[in-house]
Structures are given as structure tokens and as C-alpha cells.
N, C-alpha and C. Protein backbone atom coordinates (compact mmCIF):
# COMPACT_ATOMS: atom_id res chain seq x y z
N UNK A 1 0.86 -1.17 0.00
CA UNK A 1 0.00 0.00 0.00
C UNK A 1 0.90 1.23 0.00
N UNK A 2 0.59 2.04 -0.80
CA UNK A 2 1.22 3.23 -1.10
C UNK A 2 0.42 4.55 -0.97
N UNK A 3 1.14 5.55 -1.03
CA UNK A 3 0.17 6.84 -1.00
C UNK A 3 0.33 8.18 -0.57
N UNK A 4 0.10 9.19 -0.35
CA UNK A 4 0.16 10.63 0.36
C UNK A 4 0.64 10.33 2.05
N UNK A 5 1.30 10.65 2.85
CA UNK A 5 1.22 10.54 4.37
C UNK A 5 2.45 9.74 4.13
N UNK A 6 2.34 8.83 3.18
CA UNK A 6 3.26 7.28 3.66
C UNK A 6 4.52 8.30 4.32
N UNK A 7 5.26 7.69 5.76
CA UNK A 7 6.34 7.96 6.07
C UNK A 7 7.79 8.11 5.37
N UNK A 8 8.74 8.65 4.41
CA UNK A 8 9.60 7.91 3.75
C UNK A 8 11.11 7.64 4.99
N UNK A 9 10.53 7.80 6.03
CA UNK A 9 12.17 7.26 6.96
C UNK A 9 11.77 5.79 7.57
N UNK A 10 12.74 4.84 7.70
CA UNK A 10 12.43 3.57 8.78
C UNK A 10 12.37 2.97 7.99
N UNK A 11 11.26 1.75 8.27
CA UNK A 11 11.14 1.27 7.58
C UNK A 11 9.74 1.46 6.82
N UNK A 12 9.81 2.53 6.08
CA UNK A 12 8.54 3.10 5.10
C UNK A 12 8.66 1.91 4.15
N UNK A 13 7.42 2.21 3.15
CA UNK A 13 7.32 1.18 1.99
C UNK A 13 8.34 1.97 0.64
N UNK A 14 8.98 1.17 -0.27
CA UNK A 14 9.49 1.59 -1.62
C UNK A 14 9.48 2.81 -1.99
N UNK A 15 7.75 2.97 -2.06
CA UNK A 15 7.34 3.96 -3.19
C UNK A 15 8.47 5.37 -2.43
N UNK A 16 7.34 5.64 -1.10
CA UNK A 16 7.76 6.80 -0.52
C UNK A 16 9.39 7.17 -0.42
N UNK A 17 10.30 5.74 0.24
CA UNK A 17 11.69 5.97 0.24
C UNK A 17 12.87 6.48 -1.54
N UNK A 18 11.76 5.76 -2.28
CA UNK A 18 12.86 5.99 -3.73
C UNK A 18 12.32 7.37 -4.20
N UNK A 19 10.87 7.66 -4.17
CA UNK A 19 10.48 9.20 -4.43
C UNK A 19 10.87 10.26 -3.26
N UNK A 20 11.32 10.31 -2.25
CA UNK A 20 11.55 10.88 -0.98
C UNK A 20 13.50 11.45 -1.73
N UNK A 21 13.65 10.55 -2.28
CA UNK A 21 15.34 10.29 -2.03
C UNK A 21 15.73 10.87 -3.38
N UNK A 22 14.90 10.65 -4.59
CA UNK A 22 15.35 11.24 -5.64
C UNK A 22 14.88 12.79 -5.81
N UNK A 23 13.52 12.98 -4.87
CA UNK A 23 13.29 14.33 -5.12
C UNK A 23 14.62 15.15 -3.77
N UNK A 24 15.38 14.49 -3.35
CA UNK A 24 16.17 15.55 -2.53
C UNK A 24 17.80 15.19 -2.99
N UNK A 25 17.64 14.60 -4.38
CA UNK A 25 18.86 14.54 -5.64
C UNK A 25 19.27 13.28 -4.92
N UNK A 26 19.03 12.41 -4.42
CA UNK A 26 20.27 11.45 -3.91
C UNK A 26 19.25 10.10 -5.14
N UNK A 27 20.29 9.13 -4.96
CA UNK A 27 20.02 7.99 -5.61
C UNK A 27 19.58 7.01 -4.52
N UNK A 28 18.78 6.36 -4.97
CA UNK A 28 17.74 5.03 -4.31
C UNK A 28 18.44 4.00 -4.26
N UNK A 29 18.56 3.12 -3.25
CA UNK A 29 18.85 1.78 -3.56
C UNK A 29 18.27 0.82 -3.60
N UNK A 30 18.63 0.02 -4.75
CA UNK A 30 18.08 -0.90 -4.97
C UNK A 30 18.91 -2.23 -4.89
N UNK A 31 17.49 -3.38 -3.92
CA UNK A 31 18.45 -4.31 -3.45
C UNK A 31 18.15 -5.24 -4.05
N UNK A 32 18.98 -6.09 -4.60
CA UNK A 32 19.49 -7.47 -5.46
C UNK A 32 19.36 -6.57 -6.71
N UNK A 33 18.70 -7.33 -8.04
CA UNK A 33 18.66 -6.90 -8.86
C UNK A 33 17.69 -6.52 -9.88
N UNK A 34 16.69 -5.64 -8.65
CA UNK A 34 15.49 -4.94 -9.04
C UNK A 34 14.68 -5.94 -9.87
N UNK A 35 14.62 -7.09 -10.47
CA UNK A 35 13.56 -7.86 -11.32
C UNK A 35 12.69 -8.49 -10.38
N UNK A 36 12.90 -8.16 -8.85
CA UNK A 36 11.65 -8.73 -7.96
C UNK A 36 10.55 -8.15 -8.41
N UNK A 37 9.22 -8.56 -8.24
CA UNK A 37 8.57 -7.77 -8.44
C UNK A 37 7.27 -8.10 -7.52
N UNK A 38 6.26 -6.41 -7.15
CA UNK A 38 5.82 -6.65 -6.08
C UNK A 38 4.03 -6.11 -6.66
N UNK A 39 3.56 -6.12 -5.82
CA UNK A 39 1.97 -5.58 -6.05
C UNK A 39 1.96 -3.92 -5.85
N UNK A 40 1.70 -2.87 -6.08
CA UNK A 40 1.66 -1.77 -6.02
C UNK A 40 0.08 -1.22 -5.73
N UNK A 41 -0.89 -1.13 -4.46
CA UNK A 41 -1.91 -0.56 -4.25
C UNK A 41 -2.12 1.19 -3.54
N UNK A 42 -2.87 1.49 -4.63
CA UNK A 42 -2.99 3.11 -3.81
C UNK A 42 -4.01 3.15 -2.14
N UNK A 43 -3.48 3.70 -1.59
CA UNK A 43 -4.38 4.03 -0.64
C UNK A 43 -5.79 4.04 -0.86
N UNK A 44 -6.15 5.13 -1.53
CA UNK A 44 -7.48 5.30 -1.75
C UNK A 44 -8.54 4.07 -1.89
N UNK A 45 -7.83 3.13 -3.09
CA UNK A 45 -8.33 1.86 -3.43
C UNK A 45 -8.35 1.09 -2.04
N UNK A 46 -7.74 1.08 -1.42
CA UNK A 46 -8.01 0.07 0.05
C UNK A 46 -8.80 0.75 0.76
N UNK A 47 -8.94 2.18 0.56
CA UNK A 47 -9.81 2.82 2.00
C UNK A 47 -11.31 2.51 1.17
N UNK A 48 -11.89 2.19 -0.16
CA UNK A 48 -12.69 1.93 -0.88
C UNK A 48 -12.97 0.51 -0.44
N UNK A 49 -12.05 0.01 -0.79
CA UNK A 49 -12.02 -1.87 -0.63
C UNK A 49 -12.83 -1.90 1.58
N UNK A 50 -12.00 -1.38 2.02
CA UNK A 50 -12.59 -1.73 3.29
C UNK A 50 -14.04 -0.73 3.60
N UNK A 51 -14.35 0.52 2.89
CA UNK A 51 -16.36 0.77 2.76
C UNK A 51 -16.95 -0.16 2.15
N UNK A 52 -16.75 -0.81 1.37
CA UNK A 52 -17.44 -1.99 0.49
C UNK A 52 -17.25 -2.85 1.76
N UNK A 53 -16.50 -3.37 2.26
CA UNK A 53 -16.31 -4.62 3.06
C UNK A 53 -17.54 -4.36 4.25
N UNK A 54 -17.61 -2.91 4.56
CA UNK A 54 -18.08 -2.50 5.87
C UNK A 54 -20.16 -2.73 5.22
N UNK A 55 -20.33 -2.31 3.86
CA UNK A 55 -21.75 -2.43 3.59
C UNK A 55 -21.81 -3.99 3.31
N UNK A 56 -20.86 -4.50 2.44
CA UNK A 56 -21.31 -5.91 1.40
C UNK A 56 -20.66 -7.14 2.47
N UNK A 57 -19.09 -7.33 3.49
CA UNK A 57 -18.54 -8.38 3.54
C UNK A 57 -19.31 -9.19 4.19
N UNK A 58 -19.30 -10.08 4.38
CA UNK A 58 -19.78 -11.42 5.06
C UNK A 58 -18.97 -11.94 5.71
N UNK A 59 -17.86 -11.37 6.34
CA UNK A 59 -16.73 -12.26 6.75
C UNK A 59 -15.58 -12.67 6.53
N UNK A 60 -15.33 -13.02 4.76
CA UNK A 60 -14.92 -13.81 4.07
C UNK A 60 -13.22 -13.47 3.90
N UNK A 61 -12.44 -13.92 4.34
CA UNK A 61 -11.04 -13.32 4.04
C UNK A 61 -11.20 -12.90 2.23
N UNK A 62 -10.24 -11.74 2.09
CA UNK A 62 -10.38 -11.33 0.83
C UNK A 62 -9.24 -10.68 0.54
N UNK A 63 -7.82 -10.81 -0.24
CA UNK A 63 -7.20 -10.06 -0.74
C UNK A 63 -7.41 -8.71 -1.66
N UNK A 64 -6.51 -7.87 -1.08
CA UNK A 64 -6.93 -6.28 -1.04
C UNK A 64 -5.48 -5.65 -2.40
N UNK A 65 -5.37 -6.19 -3.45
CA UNK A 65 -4.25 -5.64 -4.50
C UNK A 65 -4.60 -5.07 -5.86
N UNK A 66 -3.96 -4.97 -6.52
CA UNK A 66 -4.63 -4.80 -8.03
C UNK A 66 -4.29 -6.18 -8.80
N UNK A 67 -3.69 -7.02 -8.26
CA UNK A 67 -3.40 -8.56 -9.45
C UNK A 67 -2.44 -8.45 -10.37
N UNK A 68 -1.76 -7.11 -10.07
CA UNK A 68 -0.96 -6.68 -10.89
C UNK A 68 0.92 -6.83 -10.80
N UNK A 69 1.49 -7.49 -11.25
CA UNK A 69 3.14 -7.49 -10.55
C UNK A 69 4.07 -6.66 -11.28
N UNK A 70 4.55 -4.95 -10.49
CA UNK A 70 5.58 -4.45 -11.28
C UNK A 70 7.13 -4.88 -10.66
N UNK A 71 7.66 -4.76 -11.20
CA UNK A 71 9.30 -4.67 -10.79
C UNK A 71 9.76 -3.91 -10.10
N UNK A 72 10.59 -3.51 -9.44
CA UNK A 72 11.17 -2.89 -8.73
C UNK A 72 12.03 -1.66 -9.56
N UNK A 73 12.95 -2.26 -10.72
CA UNK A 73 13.44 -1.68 -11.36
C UNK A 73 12.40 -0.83 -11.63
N UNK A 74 11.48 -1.31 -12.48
CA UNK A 74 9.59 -0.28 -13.18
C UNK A 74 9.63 0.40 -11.88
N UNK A 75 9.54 0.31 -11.14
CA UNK A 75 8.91 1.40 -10.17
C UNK A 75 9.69 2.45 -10.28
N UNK A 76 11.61 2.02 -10.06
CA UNK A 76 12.23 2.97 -10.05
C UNK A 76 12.04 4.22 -11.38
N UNK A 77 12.34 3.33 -12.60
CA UNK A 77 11.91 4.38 -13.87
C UNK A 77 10.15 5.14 -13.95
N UNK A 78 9.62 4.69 -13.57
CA UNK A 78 8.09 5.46 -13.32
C UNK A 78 8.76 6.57 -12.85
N UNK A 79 8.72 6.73 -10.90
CA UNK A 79 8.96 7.57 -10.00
C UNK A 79 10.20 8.70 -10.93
N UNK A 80 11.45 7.90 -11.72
CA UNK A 80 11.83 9.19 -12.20
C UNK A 80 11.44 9.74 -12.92
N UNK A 81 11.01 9.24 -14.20
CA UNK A 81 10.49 9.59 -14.70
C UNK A 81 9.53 10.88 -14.43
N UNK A 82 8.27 10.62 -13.16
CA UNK A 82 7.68 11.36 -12.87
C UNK A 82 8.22 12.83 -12.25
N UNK A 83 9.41 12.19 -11.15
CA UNK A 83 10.66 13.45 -10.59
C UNK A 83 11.72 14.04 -11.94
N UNK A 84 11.21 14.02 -12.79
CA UNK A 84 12.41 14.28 -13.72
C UNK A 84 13.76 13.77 -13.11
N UNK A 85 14.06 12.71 -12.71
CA UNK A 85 15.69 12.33 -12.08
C UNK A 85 15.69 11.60 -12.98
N UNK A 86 17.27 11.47 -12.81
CA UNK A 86 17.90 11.25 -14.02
C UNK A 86 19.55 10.48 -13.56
N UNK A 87 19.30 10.31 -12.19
CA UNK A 87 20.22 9.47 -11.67
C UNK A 87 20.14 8.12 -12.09
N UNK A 88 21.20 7.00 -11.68
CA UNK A 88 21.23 6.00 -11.53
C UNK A 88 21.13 5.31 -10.01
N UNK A 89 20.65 4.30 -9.78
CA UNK A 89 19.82 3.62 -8.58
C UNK A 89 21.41 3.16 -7.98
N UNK A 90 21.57 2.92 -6.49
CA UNK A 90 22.47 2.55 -5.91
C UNK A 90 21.84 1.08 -6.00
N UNK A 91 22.62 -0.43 -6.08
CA UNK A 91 22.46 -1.56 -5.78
C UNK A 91 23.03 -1.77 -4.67
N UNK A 92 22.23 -2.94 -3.36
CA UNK A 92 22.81 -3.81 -2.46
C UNK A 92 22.43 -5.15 -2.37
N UNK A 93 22.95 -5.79 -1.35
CA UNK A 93 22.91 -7.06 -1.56
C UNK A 93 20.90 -7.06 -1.29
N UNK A 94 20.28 -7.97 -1.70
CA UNK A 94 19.10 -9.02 -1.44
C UNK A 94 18.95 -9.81 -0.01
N UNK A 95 17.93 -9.05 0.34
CA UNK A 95 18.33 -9.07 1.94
C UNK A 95 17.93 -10.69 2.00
N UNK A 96 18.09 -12.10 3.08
CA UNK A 96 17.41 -12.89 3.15
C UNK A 96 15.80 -13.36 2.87
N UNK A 97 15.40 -14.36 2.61
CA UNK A 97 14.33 -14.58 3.14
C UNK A 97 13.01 -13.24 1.63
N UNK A 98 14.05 -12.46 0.91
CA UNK A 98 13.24 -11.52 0.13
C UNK A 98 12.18 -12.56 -0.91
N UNK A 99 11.37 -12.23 -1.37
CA UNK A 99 10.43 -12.66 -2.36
C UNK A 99 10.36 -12.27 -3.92
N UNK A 100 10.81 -13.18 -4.76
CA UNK A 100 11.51 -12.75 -6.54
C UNK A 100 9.88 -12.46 -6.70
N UNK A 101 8.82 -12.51 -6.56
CA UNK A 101 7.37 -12.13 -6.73
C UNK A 101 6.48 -12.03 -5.86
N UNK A 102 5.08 -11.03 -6.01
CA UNK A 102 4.35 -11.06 -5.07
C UNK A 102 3.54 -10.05 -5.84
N UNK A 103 2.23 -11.15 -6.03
CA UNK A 103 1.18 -10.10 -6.54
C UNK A 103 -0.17 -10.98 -5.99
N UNK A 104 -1.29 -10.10 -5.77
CA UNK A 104 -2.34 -10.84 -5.20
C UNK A 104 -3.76 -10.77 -5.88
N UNK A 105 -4.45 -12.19 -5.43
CA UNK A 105 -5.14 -12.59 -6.34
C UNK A 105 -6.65 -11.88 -5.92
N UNK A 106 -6.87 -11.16 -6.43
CA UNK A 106 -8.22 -10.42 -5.96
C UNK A 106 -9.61 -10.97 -6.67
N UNK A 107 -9.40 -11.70 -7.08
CA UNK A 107 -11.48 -12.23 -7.58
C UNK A 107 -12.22 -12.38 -6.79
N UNK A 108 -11.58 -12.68 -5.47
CA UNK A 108 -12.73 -12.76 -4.27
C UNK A 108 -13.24 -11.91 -3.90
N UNK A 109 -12.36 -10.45 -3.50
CA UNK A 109 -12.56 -9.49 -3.17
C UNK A 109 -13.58 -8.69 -4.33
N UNK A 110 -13.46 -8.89 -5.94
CA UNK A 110 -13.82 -7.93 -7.03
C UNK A 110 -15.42 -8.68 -6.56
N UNK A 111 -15.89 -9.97 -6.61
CA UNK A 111 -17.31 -10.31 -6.44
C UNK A 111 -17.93 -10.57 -5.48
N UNK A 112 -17.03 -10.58 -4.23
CA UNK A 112 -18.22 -10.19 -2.92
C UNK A 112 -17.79 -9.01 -2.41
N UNK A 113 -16.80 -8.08 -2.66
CA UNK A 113 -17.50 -6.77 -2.18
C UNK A 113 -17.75 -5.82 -3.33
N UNK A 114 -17.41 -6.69 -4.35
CA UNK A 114 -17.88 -5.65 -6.09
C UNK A 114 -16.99 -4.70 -5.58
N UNK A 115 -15.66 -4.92 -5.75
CA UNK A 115 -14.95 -4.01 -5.32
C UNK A 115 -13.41 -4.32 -6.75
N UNK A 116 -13.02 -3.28 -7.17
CA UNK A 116 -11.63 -3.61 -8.28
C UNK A 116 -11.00 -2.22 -7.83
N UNK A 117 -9.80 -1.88 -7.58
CA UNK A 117 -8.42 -1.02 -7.59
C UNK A 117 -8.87 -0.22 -8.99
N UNK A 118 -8.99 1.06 -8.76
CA UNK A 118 -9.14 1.68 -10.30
C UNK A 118 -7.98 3.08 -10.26
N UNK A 119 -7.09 3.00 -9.46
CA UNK A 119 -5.62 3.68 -9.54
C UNK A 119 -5.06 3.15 -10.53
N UNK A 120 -4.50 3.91 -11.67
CA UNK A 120 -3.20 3.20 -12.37
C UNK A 120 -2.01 3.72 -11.67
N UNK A 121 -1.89 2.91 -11.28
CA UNK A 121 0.12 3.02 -10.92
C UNK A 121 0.92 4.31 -11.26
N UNK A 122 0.69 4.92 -12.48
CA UNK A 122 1.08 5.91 -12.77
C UNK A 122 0.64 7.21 -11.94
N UNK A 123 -0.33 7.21 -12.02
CA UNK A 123 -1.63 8.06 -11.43
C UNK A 123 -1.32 8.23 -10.20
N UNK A 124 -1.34 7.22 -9.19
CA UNK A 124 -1.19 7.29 -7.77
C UNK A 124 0.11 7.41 -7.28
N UNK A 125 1.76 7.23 -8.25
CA UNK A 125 2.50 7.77 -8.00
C UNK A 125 2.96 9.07 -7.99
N UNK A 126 2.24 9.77 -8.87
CA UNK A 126 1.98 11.18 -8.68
C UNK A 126 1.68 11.72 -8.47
N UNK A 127 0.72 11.05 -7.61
CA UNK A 127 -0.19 11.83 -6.24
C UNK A 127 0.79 11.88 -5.17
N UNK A 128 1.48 10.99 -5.16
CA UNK A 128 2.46 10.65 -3.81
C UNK A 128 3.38 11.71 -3.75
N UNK A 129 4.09 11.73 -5.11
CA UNK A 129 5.12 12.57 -5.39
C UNK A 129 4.40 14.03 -5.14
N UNK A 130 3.86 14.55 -5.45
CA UNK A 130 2.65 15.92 -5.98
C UNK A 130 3.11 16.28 -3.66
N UNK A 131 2.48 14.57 -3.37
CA UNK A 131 2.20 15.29 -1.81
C UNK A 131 3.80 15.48 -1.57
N UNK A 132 4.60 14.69 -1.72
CA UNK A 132 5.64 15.03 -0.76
C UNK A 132 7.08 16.15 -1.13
N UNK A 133 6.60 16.42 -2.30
CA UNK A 133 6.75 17.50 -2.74
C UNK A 133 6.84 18.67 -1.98
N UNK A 134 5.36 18.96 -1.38
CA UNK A 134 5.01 19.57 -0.53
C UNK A 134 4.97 19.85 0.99
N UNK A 135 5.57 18.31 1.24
CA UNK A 135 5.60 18.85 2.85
C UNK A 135 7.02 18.93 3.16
């Protein structure tokens, strides 16, 4: 889950730390060799996904993603893209125990809470960027 607010110090998520770091000129690192690739959800879409849950759920465990798997590397070229940077990404090692994929299967969630992610990736990274821009 990604979005406006996200923290970029600690242990924040991706988005915020590689857009946090290139908008204050430094380069991102990236660990192993960025072809992991992960699920990317906007905020908004989950704060949606859990009002649907609150009128329609029944209970039912339900994965909350878009079904979608970008790369790590992709994320990095989006975000510059979007920051106009124009750096190159620092590499480190692949911490243990990391995951080469991770994307989640949402059909459960799209037909019992009639609920689908309608952020494109693009879109909601530049909301992120737009906010932290600003504070």
C-alpha cells in the first residue's frame, strides 16, 4: 500500500523511500537486482475496498491488491520519470528470506465486495510525489 502521508524514513514502503530520495537529488537503492517484483496498491483503493467490506462483507477473508506485478526496477523508472531524475539507482545485496514475486489474487474481493483497484500506478504515484513535494 502506497500513498500521500506514507512515512519515507524507517522502515517506510518503496514507493515513498525511492520518491523521498530522488526528489532531494540522492540515488535510491536498490536491493538485489530490481527484477523482484511486487503488487503496487494506492491508498485510496483500500480505504474503498474496506467501505465496500463494511456495507457488502460477510466475513470472508479477501485479498486487497490490483493482481498486478511491477518490478522494482519499473517502479524505479516510473517515479523518475515522474521526478524528472535522471540518476542511476544505488544496488545492495538481497536481503534474506526476500520474495523474486508477489502479486495478489483479488477475484474474491472484485465479487463479494464488487470491489476492483481503479488507480493506475502511474496516477497514484503522482499523487504521492505531488504530496511530498510539498511537505
Amino acid at each position: 500500500v502506497y500513498g500521500p502521508r506514507q512515512d519515507p524514513h524507517g522502515e517506510a514502503g518503496v514507493v515513498s523511500i525511492f520518491a523521498s530520495t530522488m526528489l532531494a537529488g540522492g540515488s535510491p537503492t536498490i536491493f538485489g537486482d530490481g527484477n523482484q517484483t511486487r503488487d503496487y496498491v494506492f491508498i485510496d483503493d483500500v480505504v474503498h475496498a474496506f467501505v465496500q467490506a463494511i456495507d457488502r462483507g460477510s466475513g470472508k477473508l479477501v485479498n486487497i491488491g490490483t493482481g498486478l506485478e511491477t518490478s522494482v526496477n519499473g517502479l524505479y523508472r516510473l517515479l523518475a520519470d515522474i521526478i524528472g531524475f535522471d540518476g542511476e539507482p544505488e544496488h545492495g545485496p538481497l536481503p534474506p528470506g526476500e520474495l523474486r514475486r508477489s502479486a495478489l489474487d483479488i477475484t474474491v474481493a472484485s465479487s463479494a465486495l464488487a470491489w476492483k483497484p481503479w488507480t493506475h500506478l502511474e496516477d497514484g504515484l503522482a499523487e504521492t510525489v505531488a504530496y511530498l513535494k510539498g511537505v
